[in-house]
C-alpha atoms as a PDB file:
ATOM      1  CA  UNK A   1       8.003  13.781  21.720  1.00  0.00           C
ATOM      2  CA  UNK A   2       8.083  16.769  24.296  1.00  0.00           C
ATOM      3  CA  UNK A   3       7.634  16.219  27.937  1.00  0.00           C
ATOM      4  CA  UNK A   4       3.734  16.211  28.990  1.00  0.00           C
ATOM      5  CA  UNK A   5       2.307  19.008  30.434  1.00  0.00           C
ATOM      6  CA  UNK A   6       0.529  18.927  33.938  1.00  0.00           C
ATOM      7  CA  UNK A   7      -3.034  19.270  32.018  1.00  0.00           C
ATOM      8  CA  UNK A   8      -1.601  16.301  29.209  1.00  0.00           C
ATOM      9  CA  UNK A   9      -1.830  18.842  26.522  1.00  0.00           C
ATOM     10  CA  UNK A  10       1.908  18.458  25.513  1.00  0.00           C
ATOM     11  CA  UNK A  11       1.511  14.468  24.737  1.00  0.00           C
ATOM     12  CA  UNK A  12      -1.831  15.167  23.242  1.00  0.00           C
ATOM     13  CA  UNK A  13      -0.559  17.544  21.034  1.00  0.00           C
ATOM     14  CA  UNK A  14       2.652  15.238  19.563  1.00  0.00           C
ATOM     15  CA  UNK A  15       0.249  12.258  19.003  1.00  0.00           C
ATOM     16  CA  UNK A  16      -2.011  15.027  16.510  1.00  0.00           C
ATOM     17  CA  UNK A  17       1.236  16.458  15.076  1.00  0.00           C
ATOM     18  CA  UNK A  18       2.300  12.780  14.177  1.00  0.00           C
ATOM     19  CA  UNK A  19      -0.675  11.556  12.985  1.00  0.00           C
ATOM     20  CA  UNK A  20      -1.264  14.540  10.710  1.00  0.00           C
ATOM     21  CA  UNK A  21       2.265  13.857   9.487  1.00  0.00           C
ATOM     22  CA  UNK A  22       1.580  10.305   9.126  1.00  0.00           C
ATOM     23  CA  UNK A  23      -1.793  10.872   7.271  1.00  0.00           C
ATOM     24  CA  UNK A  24      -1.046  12.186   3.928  1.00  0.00           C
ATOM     25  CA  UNK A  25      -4.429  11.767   2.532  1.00  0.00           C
ATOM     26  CA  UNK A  26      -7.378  13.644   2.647  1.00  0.00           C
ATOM     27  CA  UNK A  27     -10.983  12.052   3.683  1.00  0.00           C
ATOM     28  CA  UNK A  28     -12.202  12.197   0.339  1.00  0.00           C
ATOM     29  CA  UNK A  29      -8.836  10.820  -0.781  1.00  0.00           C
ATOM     30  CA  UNK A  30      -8.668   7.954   1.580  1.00  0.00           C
ATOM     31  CA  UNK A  31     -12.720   7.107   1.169  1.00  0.00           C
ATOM     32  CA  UNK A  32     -12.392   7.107  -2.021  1.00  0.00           C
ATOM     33  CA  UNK A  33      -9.355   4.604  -2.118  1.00  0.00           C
ATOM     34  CA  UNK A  34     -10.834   2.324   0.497  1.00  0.00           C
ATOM     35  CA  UNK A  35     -14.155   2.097  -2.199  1.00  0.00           C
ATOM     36  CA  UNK A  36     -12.039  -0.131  -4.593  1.00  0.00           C
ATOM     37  CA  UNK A  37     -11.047  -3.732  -5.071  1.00  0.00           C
ATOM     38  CA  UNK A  38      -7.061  -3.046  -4.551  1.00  0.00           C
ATOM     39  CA  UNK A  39      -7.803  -1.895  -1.393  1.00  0.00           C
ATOM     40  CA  UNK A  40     -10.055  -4.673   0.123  1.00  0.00           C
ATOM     41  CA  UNK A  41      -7.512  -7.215  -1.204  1.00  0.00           C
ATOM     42  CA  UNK A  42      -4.734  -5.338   0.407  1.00  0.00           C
ATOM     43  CA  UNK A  43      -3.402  -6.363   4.125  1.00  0.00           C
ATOM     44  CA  UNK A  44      -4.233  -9.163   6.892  1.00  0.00           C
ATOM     45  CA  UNK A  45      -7.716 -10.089   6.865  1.00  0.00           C
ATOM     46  CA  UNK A  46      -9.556 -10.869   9.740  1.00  0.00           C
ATOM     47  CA  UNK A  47     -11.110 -14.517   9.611  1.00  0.00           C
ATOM     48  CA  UNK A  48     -11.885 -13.541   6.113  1.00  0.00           C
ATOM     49  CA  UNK A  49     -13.361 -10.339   6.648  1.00  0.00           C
ATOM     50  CA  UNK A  50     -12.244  -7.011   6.309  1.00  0.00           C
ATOM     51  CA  UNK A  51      -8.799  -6.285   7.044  1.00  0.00           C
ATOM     52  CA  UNK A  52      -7.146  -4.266   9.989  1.00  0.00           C
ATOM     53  CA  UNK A  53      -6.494  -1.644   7.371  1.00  0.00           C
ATOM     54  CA  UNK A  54      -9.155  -1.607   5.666  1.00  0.00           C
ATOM     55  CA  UNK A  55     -11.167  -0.627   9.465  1.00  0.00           C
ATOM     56  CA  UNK A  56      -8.649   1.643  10.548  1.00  0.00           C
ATOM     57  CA  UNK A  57      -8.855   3.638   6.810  1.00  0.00           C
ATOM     58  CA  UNK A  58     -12.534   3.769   7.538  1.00  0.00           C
ATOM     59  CA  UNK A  59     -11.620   4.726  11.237  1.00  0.00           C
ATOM     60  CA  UNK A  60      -9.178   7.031   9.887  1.00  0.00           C
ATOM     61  CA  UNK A  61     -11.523   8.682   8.224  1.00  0.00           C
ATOM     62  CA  UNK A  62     -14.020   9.956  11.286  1.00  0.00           C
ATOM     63  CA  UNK A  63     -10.776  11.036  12.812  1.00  0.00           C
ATOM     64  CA  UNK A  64      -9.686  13.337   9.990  1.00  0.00           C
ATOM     65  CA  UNK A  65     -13.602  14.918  10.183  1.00  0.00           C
ATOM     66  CA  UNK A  66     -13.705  14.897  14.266  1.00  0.00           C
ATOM     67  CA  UNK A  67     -12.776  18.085  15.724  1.00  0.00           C
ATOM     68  CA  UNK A  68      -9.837  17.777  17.021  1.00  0.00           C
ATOM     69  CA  UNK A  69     -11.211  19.057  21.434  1.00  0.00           C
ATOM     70  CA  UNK A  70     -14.017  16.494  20.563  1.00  0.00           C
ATOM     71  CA  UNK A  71     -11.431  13.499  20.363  1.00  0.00           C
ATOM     72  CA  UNK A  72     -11.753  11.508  23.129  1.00  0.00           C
ATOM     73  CA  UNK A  73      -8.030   8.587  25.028  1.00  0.00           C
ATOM     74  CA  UNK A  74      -9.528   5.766  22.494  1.00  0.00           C
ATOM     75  CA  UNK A  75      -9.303   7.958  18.895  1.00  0.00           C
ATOM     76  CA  UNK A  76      -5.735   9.094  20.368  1.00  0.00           C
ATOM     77  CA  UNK A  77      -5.054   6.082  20.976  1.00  0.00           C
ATOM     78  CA  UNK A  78      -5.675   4.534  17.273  1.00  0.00           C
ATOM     79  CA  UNK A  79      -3.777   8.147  15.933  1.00  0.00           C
ATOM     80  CA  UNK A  80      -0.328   6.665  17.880  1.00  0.00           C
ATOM     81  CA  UNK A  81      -1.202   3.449  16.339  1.00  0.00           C
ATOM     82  CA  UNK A  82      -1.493   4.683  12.780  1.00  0.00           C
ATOM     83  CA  UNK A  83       1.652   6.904  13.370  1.00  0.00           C
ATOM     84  CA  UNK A  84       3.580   3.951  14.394  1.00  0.00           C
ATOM     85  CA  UNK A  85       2.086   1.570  11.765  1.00  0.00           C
ATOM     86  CA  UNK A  86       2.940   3.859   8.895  1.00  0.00           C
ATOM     87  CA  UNK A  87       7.151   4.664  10.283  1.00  0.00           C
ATOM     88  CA  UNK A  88       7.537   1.197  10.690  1.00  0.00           C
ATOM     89  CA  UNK A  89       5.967   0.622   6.901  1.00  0.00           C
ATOM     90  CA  UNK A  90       7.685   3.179   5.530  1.00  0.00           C
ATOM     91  CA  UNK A  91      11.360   1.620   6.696  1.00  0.00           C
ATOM     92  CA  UNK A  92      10.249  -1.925   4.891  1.00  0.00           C
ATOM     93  CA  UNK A  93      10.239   0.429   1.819  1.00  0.00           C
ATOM     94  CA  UNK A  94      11.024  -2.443  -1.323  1.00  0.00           C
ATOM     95  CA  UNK A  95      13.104  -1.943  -4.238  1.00  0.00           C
ATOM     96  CA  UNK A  96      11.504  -1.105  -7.666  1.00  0.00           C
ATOM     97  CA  UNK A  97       8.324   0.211  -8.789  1.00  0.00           C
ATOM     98  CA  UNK A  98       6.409   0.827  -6.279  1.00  0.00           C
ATOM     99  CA  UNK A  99       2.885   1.804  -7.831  1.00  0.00           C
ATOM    100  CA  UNK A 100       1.065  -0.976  -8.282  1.00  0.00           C
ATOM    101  CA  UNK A 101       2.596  -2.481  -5.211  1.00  0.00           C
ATOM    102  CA  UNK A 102       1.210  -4.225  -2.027  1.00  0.00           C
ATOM    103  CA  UNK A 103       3.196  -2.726   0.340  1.00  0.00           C
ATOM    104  CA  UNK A 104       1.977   0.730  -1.084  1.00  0.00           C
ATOM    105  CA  UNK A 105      -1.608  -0.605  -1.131  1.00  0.00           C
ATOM    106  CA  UNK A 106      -1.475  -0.765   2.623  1.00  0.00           C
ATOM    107  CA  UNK A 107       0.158   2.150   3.616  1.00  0.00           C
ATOM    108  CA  UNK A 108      -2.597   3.608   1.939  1.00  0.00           C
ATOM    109  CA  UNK A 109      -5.577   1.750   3.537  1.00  0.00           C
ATOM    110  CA  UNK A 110      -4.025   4.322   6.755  1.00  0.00           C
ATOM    111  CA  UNK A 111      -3.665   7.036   4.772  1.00  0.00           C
ATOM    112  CA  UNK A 112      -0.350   7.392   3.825  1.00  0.00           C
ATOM    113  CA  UNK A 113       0.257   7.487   0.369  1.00  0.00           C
ATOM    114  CA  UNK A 114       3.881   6.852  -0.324  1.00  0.00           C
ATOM    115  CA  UNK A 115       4.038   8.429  -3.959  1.00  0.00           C
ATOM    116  CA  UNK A 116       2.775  11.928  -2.098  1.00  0.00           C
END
């Protein structure tokens, strides 16, 4: 990441850069996706709820569609989280097939889809 600017622009700018380069998927991709089974069963669930993926696809989502002046410290601050979640996914990579796998399921629930 560069060094912030006086006005914050500079770290503002890297966390959009890395998100969009984390965030392979389009809305209608990722909505789409997060609509079927393999997808709800995929990740941690939350006392038997939803998963964190699962809300931070759907989260995802609204950021992808938000202008990007209109995003306010909290959506920033979920776009560094999906950046990091997906770099850290990406180099637990398994061996094999990878297609029908759980490991790709979730990368997927935040928008990265590994076979992109």
């Amino acid at each position: 990441m560069t060094a912030r600017g006086q006005d914050g622009r500079g770290d503002r700018e890297d966390v959009l850069r890395d998100f969009h380069e984390a965030v392979n998927m389009t809305p209608r991709e990722l909505e789409d996706w997060l609509g079927t089974e393999d997808s709800r069963d995929a990740g941690q669930q939350k006392g038997g709820g939803e998963s964190v993926g699962h809300a931070s696809g759907r989260r995802i989502v609204t950021l992808l569609r938000t202008r990007k002046d209109d995003l306010d410290d909290d959506d920033l601050a979920h776009m560094r989280k999906v950046s990091g979640y997906v770099h850290r996914h990406l180099a637990q990579r398994p061996g094999g097939d990878i297609t029908d796998s759980t490991w790709r399921y979730s990368l997927m629930n935040w928008g990265h889809d590994p076979r992109k």
